[in-house]
C-alpha atoms as a PDB file:
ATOM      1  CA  UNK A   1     111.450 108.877  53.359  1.00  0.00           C
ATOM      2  CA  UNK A   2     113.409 105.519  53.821  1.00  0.00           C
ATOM      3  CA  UNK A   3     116.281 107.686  54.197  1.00  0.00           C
ATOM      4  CA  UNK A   4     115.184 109.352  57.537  1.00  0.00           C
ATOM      5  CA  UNK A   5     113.654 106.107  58.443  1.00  0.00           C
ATOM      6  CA  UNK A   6     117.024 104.150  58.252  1.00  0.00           C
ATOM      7  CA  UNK A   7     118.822 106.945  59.569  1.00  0.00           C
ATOM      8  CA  UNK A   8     116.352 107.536  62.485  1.00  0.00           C
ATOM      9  CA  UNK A   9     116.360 103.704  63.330  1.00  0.00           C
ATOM     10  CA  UNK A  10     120.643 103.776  62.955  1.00  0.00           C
ATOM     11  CA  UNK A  11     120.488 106.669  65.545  1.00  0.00           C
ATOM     12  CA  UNK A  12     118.145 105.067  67.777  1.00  0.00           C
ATOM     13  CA  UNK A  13     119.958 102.118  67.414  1.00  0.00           C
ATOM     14  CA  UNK A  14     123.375 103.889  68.619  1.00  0.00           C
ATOM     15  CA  UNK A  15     121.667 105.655  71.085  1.00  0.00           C
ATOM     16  CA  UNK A  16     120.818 102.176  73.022  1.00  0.00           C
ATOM     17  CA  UNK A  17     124.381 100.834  71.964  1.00  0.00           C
ATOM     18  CA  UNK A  18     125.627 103.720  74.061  1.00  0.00           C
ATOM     19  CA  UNK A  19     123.111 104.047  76.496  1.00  0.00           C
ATOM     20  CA  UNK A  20     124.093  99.765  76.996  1.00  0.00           C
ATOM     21  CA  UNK A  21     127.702 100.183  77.147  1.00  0.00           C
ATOM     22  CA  UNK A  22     127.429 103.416  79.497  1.00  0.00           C
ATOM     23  CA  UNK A  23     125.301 101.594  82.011  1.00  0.00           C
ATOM     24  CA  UNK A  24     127.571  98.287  81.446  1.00  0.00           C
ATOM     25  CA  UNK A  25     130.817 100.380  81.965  1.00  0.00           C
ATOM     26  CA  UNK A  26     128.730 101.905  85.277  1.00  0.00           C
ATOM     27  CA  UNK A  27     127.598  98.834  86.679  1.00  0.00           C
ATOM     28  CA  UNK A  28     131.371  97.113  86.265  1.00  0.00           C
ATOM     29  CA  UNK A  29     132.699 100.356  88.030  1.00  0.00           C
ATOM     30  CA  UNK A  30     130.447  99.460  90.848  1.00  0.00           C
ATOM     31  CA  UNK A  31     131.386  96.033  91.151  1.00  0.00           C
ATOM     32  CA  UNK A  32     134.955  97.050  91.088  1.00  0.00           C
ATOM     33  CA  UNK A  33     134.398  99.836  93.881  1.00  0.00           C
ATOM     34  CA  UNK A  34     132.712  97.017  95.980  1.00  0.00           C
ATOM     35  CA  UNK A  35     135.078  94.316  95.328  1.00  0.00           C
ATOM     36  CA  UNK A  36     137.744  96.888  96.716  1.00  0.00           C
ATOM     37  CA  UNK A  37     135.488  98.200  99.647  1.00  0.00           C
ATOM     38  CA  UNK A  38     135.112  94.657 100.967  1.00  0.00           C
ATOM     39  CA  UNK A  39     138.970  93.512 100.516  1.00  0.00           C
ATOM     40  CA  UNK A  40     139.355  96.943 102.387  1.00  0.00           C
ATOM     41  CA  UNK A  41     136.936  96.267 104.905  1.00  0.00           C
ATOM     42  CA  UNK A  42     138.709  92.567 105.029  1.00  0.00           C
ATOM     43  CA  UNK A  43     142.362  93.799 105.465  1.00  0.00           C
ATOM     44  CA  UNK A  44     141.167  96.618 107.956  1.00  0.00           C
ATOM     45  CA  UNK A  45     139.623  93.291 109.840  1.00  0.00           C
ATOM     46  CA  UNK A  46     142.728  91.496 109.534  1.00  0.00           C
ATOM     47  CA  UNK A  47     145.262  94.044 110.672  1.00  0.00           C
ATOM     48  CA  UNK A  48     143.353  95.011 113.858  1.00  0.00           C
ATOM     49  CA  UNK A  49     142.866  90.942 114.633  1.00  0.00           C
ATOM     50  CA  UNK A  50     147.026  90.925 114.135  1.00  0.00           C
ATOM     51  CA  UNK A  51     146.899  94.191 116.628  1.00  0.00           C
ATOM     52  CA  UNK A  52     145.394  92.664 119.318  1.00  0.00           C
ATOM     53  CA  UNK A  53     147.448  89.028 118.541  1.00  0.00           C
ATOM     54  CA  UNK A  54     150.539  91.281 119.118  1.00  0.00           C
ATOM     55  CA  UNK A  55     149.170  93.184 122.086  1.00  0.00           C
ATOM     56  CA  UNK A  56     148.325  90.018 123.667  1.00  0.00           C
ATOM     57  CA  UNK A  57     151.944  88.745 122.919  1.00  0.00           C
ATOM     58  CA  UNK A  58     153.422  91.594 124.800  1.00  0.00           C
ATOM     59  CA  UNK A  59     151.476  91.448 127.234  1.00  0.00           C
ATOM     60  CA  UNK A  60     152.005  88.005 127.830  1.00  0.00           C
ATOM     61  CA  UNK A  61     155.667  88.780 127.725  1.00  0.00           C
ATOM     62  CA  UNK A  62     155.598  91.587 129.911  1.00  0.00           C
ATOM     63  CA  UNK A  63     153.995  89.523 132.423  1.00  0.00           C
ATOM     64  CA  UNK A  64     156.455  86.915 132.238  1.00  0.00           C
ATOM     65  CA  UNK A  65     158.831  89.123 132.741  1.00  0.00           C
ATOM     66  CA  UNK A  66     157.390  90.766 135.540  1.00  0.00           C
ATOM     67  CA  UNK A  67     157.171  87.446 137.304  1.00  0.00           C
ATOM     68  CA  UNK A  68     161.006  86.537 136.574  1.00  0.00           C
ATOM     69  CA  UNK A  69     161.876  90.248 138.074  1.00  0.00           C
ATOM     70  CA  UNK A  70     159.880  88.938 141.387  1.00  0.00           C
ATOM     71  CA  UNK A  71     161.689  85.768 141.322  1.00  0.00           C
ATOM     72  CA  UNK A  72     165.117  87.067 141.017  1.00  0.00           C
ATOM     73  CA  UNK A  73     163.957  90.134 143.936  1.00  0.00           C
ATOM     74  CA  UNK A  74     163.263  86.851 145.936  1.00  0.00           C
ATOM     75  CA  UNK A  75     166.593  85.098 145.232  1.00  0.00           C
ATOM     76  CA  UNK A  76     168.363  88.196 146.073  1.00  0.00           C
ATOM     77  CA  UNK A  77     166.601  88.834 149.015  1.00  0.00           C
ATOM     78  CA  UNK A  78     167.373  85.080 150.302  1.00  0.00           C
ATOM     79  CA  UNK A  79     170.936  85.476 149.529  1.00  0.00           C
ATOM     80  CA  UNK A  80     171.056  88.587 151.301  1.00  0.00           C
ATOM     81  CA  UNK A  81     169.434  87.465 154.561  1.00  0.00           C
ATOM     82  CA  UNK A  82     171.492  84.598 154.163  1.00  0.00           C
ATOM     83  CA  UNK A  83     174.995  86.869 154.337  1.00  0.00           C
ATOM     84  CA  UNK A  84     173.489  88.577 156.890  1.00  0.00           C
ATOM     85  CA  UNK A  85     173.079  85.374 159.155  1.00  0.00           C
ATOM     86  CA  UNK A  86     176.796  84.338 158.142  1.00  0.00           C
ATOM     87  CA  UNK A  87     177.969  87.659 159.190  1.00  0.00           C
ATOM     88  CA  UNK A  88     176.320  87.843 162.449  1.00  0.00           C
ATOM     89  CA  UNK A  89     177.177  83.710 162.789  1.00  0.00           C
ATOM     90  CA  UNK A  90     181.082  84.974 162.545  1.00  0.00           C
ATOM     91  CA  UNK A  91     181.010  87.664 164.837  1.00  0.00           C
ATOM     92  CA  UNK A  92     179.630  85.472 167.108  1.00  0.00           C
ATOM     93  CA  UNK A  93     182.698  82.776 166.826  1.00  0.00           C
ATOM     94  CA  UNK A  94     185.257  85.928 166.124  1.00  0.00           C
ATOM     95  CA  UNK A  95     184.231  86.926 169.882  1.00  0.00           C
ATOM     96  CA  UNK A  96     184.150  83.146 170.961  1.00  0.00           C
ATOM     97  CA  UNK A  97     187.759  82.796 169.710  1.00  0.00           C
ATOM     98  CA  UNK A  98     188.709  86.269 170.781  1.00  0.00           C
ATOM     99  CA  UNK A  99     189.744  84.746 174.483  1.00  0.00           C
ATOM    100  CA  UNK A 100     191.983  81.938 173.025  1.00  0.00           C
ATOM    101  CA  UNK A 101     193.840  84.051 170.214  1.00  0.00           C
ATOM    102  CA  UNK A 102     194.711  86.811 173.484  1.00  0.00           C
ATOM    103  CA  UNK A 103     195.661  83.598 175.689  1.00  0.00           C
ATOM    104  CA  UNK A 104     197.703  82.194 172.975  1.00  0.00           C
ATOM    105  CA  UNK A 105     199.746  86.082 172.116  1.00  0.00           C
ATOM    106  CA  UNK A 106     200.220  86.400 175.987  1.00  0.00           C
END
């Protein structure tokens, strides 16, 4: 009768040693799976805050470009209308000097 007893109270006794170290094991799994969710969830944060730093960047680029483009479409613009009042300024003394260079061939 001790026999069973010892062996029944060694069996129950291994039975909660494993039913412990199953639900131990179980809970550390969970920890580990949220640990990992929220470093997850954390990176996923992270990378879509550098996503819109670098979309912000190029756009902030794009737009300084955009304004250089306009300046430089001004400065050619100016130089242009600028040739184009030098030309018509020389025609104007070509035909002024036209009289004097016949007078001078004659």
């Amino acid at each position: 009768m001790k026999r069973i007893w010892i062996t029944g109270v060694t069996a129950l006794l291994c039975i909660g040693f494993l039913v412990y170290g199953n639900n131990h094991y179980h809970a550390e799994i969970q920890e580990t799976r949220a640990k990992a969710y929220k470093q997850y969830t954390e990176d996923q944060a992270n990378q879509s805050l550098e996503e819109a730093q670098l979309e912000k960047e190029r756009k902030s680029i794009n737009g300084q470009q955009q304004k250089k483009l306009v300046e430089a479409q001004k400065v050619i613009k100016k130089v242009y209308d600028d040739s184009k009042y030098q030309s018509t300024e020389l025609k104007g003394v070509l035909q002024d000097l036209s009289p004097l260079i016949k007078q001078k061939g004659d």
